[in-house]
PDB file of N, CA and C in Angstrom:
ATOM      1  N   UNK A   1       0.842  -1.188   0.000  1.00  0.00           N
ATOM      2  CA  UNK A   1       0.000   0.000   0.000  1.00  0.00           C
ATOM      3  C   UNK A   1       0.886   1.249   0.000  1.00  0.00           C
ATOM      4  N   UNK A   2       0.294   2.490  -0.950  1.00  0.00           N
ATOM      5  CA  UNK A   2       1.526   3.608  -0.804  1.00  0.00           C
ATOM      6  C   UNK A   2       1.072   4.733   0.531  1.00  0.00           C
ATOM      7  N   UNK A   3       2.258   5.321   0.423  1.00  0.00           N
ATOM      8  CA  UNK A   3       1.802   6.063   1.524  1.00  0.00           C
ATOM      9  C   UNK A   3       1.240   6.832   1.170  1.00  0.00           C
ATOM     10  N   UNK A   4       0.336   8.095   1.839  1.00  0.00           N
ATOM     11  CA  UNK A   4      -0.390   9.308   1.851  1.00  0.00           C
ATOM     12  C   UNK A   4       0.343  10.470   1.973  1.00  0.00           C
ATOM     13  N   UNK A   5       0.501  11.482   0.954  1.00  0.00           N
ATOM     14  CA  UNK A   5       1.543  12.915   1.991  1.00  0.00           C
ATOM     15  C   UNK A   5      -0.126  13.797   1.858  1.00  0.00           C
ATOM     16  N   UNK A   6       1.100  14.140   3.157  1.00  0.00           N
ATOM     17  CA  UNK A   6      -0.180  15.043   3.824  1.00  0.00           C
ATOM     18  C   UNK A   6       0.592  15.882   3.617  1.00  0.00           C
ATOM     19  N   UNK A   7       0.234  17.861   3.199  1.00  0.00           N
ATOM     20  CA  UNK A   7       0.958  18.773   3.528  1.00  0.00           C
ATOM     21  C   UNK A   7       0.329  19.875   4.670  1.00  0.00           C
ATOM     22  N   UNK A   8       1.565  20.627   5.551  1.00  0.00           N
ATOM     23  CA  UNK A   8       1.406  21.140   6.692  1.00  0.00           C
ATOM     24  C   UNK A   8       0.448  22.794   5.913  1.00  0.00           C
ATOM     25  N   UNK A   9      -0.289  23.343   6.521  1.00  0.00           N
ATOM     26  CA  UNK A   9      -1.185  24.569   5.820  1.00  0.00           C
ATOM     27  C   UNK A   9       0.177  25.408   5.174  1.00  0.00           C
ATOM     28  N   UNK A  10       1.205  25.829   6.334  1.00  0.00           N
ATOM     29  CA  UNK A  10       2.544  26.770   5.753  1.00  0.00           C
ATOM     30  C   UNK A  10       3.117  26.307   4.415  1.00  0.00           C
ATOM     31  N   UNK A  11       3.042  24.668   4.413  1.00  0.00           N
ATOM     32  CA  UNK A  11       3.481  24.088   2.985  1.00  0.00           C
ATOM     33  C   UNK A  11       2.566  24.181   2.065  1.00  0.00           C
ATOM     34  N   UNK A  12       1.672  24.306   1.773  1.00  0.00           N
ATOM     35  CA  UNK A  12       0.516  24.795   1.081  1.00  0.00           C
ATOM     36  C   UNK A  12       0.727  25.790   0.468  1.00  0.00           C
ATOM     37  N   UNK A  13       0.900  26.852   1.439  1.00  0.00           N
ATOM     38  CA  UNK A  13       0.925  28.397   1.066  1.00  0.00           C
ATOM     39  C   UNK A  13       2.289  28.691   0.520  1.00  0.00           C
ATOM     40  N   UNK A  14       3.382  27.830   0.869  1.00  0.00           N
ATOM     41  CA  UNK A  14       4.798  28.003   0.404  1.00  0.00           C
ATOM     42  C   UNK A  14       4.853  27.444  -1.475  1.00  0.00           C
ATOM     43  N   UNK A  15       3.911  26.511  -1.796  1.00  0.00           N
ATOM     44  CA  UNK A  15       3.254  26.081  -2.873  1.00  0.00           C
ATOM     45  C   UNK A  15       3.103  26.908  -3.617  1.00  0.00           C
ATOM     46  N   UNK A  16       2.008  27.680  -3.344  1.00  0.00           N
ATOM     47  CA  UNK A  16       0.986  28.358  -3.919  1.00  0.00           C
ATOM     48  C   UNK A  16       1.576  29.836  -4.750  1.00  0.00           C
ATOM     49  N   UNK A  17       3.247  30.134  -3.791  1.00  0.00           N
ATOM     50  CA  UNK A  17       3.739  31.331  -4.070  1.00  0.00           C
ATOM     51  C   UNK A  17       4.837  31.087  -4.984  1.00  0.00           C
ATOM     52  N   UNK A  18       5.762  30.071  -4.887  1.00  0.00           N
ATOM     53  CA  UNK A  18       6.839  29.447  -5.459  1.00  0.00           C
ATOM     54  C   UNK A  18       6.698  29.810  -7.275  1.00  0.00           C
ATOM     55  N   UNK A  19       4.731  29.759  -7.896  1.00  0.00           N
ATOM     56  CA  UNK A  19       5.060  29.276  -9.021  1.00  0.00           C
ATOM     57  C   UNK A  19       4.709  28.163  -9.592  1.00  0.00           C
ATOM     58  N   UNK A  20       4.057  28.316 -11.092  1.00  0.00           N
ATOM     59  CA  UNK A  20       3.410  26.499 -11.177  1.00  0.00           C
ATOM     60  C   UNK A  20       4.593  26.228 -11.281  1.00  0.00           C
ATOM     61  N   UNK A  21       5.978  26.097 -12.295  1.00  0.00           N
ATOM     62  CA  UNK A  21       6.888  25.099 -12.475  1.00  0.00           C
ATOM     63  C   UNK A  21       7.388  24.893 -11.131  1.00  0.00           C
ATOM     64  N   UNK A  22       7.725  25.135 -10.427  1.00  0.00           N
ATOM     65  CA  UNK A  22       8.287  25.413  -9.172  1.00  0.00           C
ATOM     66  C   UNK A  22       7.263  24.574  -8.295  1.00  0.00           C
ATOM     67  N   UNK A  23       5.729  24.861  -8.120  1.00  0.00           N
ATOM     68  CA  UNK A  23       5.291  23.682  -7.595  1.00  0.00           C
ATOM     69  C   UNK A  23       5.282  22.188  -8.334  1.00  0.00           C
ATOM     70  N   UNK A  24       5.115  22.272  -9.202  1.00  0.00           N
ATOM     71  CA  UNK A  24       4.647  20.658  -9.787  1.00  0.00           C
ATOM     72  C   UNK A  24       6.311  20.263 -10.096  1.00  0.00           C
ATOM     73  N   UNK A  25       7.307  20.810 -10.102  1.00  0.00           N
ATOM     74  CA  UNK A  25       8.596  20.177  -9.762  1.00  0.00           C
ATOM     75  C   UNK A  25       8.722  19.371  -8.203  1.00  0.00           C
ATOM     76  N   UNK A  26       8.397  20.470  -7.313  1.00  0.00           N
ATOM     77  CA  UNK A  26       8.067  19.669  -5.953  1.00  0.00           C
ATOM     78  C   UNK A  26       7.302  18.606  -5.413  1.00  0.00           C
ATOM     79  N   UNK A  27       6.617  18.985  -6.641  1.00  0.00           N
ATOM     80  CA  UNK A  27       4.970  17.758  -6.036  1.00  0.00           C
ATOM     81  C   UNK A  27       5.449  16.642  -6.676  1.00  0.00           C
ATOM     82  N   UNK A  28       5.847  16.782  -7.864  1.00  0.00           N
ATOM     83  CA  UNK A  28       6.338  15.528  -8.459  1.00  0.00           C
ATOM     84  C   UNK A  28       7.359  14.324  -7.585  1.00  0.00           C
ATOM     85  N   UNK A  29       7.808  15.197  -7.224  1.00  0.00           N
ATOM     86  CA  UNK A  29       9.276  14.951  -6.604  1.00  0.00           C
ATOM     87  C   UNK A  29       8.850  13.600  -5.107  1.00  0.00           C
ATOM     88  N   UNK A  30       7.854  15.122  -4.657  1.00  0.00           N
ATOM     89  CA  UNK A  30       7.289  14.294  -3.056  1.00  0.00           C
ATOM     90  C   UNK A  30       6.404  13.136  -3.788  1.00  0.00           C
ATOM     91  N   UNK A  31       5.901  12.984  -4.581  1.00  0.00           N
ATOM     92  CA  UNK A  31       5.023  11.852  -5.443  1.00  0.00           C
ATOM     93  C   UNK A  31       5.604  10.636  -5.441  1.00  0.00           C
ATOM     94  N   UNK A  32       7.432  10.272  -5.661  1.00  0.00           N
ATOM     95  CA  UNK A  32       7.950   9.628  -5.580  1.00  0.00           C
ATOM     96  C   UNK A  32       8.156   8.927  -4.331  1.00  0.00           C
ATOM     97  N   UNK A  33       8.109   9.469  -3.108  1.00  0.00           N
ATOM     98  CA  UNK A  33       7.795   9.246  -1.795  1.00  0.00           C
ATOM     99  C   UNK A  33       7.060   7.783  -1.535  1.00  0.00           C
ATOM    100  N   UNK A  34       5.526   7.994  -2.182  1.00  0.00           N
ATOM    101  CA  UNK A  34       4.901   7.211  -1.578  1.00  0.00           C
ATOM    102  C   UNK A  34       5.361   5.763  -1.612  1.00  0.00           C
ATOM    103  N   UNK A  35       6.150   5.276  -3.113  1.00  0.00           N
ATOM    104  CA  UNK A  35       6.408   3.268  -2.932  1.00  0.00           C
ATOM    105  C   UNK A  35       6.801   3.176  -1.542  1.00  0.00           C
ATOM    106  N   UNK A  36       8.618   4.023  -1.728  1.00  0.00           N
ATOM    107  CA  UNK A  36       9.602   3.745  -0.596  1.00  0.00           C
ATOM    108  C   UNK A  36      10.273   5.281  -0.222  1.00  0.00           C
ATOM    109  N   UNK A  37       9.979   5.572   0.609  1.00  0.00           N
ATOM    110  CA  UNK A  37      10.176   6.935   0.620  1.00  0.00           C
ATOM    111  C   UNK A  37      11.664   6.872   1.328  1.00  0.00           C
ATOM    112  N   UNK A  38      11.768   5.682   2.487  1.00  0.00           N
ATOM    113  CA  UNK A  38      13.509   6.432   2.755  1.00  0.00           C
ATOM    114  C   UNK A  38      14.580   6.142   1.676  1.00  0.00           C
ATOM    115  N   UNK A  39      14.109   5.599   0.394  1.00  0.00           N
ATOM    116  CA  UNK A  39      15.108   5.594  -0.584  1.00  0.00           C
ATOM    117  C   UNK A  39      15.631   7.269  -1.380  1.00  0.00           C
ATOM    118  N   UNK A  40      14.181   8.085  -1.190  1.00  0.00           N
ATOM    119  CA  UNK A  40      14.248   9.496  -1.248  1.00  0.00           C
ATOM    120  C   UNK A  40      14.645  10.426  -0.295  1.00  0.00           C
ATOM    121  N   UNK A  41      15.099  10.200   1.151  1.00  0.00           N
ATOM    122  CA  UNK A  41      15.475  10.810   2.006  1.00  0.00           C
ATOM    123  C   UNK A  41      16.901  10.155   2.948  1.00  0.00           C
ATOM    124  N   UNK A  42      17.145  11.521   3.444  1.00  0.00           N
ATOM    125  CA  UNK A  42      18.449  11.322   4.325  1.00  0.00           C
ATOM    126  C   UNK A  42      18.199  12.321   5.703  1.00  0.00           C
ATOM    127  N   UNK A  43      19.063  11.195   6.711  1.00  0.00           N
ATOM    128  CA  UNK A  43      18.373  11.918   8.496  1.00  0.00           C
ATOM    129  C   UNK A  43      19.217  12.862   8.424  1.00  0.00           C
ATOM    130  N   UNK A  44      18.965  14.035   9.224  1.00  0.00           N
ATOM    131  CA  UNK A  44      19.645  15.166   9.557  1.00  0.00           C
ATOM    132  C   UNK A  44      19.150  15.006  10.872  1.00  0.00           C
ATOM    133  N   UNK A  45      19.918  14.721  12.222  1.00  0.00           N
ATOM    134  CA  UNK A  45      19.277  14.917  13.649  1.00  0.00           C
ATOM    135  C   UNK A  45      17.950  13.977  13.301  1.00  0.00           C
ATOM    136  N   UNK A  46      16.543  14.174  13.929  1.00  0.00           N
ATOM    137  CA  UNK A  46      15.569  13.886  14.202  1.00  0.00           C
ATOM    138  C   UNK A  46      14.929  13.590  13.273  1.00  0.00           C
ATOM    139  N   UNK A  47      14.956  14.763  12.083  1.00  0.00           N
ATOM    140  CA  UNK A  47      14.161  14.666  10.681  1.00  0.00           C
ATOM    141  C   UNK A  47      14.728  13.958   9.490  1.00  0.00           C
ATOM    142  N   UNK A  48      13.664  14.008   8.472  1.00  0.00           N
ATOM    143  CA  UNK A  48      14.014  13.523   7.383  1.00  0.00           C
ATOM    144  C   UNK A  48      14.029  14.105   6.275  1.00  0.00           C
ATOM    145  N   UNK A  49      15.100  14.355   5.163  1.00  0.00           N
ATOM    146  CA  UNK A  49      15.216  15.486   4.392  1.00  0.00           C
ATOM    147  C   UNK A  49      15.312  15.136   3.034  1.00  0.00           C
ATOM    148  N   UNK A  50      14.750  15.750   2.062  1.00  0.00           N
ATOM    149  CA  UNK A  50      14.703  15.536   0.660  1.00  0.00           C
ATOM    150  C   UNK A  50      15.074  16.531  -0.293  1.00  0.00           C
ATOM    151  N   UNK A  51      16.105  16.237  -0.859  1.00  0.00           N
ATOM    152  CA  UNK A  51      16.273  17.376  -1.114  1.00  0.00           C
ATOM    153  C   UNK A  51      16.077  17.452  -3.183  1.00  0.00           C
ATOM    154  N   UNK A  52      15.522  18.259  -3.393  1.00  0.00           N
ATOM    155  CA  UNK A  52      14.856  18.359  -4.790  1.00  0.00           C
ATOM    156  C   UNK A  52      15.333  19.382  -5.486  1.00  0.00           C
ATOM    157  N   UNK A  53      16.198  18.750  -6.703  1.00  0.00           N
ATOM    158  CA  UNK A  53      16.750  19.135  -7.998  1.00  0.00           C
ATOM    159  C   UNK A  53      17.658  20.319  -7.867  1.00  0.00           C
ATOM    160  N   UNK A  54      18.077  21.108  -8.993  1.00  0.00           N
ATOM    161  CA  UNK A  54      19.782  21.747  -8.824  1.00  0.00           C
ATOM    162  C   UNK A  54      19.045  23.354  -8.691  1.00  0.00           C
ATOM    163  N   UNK A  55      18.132  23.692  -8.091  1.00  0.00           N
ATOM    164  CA  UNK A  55      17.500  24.856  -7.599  1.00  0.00           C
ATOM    165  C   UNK A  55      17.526  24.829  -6.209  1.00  0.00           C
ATOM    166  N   UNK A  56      18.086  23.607  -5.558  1.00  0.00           N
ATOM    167  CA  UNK A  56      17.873  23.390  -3.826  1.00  0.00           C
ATOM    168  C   UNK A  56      17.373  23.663  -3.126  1.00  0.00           C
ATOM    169  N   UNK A  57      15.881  23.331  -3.359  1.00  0.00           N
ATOM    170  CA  UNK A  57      14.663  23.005  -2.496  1.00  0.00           C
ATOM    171  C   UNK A  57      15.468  21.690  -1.702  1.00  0.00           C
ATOM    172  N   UNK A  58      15.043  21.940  -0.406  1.00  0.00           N
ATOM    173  CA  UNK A  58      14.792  21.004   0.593  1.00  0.00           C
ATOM    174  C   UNK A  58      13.601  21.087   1.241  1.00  0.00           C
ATOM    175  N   UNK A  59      12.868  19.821   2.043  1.00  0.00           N
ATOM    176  CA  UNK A  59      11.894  19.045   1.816  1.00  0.00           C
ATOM    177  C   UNK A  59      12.266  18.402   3.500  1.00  0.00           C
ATOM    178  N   UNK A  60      11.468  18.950   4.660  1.00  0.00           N
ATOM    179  CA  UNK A  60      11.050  18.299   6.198  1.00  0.00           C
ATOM    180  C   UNK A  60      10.430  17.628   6.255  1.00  0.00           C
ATOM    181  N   UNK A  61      10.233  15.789   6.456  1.00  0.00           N
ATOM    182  CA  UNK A  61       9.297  14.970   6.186  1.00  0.00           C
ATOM    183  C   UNK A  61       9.223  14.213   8.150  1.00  0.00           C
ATOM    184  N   UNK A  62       7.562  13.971   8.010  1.00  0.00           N
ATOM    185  CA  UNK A  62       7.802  13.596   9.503  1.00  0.00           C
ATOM    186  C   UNK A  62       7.114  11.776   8.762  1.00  0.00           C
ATOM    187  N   UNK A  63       7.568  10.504   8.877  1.00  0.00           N
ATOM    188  CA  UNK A  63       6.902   9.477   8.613  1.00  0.00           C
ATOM    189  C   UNK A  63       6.437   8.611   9.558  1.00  0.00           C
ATOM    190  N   UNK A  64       5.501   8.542   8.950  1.00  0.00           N
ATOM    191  CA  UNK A  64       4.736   7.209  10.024  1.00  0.00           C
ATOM    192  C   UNK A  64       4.508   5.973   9.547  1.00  0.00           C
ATOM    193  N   UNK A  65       5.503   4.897   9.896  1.00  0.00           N
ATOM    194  CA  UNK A  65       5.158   3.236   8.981  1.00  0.00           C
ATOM    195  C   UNK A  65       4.225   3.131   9.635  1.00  0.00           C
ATOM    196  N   UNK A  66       2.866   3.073  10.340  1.00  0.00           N
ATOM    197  CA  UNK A  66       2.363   2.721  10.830  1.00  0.00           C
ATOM    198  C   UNK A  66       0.947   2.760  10.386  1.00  0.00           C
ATOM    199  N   UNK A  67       0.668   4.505   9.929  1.00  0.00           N
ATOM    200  CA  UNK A  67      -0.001   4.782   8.789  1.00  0.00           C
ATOM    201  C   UNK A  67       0.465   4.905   8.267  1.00  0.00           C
ATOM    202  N   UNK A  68       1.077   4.660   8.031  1.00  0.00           N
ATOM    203  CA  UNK A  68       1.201   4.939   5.898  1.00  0.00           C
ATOM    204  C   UNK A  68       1.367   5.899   5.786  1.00  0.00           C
ATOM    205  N   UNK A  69       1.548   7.750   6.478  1.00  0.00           N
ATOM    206  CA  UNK A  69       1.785   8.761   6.063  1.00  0.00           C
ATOM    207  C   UNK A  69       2.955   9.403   6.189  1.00  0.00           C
ATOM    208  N   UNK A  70       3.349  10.158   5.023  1.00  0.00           N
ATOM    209  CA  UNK A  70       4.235  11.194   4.975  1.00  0.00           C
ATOM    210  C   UNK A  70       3.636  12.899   5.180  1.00  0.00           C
ATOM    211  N   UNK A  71       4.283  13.389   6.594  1.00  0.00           N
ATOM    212  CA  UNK A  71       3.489  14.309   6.781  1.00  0.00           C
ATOM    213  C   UNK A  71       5.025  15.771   6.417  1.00  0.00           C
ATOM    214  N   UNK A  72       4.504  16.530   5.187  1.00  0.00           N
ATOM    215  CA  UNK A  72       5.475  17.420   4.723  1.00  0.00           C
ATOM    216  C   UNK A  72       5.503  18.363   5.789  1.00  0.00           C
ATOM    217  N   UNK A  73       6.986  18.542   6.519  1.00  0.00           N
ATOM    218  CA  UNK A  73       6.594  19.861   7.752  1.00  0.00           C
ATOM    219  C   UNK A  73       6.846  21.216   7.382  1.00  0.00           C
ATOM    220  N   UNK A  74       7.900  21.080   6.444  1.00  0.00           N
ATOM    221  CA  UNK A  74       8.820  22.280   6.027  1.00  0.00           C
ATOM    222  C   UNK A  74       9.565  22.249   4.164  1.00  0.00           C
ATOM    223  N   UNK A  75       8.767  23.344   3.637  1.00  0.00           N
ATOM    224  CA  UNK A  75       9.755  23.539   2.280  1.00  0.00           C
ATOM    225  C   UNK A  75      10.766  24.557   2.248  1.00  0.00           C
ATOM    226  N   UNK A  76      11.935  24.726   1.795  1.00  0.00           N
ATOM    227  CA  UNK A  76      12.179  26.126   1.461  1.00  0.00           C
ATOM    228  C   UNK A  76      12.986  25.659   0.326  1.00  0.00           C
ATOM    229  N   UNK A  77      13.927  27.068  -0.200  1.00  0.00           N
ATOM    230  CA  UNK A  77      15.608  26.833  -0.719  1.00  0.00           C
ATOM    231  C   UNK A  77      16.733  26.342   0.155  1.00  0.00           C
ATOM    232  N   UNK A  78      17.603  25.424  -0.074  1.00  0.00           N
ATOM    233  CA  UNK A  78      18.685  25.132   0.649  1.00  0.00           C
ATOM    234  C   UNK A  78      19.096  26.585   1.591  1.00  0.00           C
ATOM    235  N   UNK A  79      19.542  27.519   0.720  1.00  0.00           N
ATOM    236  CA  UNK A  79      19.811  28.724   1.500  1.00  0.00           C
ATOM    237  C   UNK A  79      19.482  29.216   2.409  1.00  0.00           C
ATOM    238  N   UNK A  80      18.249  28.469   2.531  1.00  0.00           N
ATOM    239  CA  UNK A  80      16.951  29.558   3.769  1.00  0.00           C
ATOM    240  C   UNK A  80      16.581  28.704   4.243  1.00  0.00           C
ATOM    241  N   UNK A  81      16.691  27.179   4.252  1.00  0.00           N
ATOM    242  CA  UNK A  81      16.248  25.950   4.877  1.00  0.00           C
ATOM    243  C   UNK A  81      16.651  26.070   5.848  1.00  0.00           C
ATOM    244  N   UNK A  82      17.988  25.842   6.243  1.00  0.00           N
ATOM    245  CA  UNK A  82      19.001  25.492   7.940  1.00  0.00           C
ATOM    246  C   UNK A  82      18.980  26.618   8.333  1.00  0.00           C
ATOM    247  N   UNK A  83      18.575  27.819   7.987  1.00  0.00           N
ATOM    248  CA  UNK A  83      18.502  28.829   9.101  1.00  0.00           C
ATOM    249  C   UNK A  83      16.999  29.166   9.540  1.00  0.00           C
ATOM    250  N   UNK A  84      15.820  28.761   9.017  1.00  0.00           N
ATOM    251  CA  UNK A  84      14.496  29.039   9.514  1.00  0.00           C
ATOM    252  C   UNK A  84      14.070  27.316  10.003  1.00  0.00           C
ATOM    253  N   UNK A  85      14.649  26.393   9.468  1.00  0.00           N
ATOM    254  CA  UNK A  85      14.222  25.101  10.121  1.00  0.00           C
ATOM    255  C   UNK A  85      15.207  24.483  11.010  1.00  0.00           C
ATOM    256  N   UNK A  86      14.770  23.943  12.228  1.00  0.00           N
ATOM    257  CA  UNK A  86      15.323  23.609  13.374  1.00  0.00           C
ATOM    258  C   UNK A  86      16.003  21.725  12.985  1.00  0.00           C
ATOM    259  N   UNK A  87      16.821  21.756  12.476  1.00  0.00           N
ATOM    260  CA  UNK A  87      17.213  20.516  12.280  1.00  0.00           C
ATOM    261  C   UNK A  87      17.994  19.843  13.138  1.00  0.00           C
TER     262      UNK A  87
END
């Protein structure tokens, strides 16, 4: 069964401003997630991080094997990622 991403409301709205190419590059990206998602991610501390294509979006994932969900916590640019997200 694949998993579900859920996105956080801030990831929504971080969506919505980015840009269509800019979103459906991301969405695509997190889409890949659902077979096997830690083949798409790497731990930093606590979280789990994805990081998407040579524009460096990174990607805060909280997972649950339990349900089945991938819950998106945090998008930004690499640049602005590690200083507004607590990794």
């Amino acid at each position: 069964m694949p998993y579900a991403i859920l996105l956080a409301e801030d990831v929504e709205k971080f969506l919505a401003k980015v840009g269509a190419g800019e979103e459906e590059r991301i969405t695509k990206r997190l889409e890949k997630l659902k077979g096997n998602p830690y083949h798409y991610l790497e731990r930093k501390g606590d979280t789990w991080i994805m990081k998407v294509g040579s524009k460096g979006y990174r990607i805060a994932v909280d997972v649950d094997d339990q349900k089945q969900e991938i819950r998106v916590l945090f998008v930004q640019k690499r640049s602005r990622f590690y200083r507004e997200f607590d990794v």
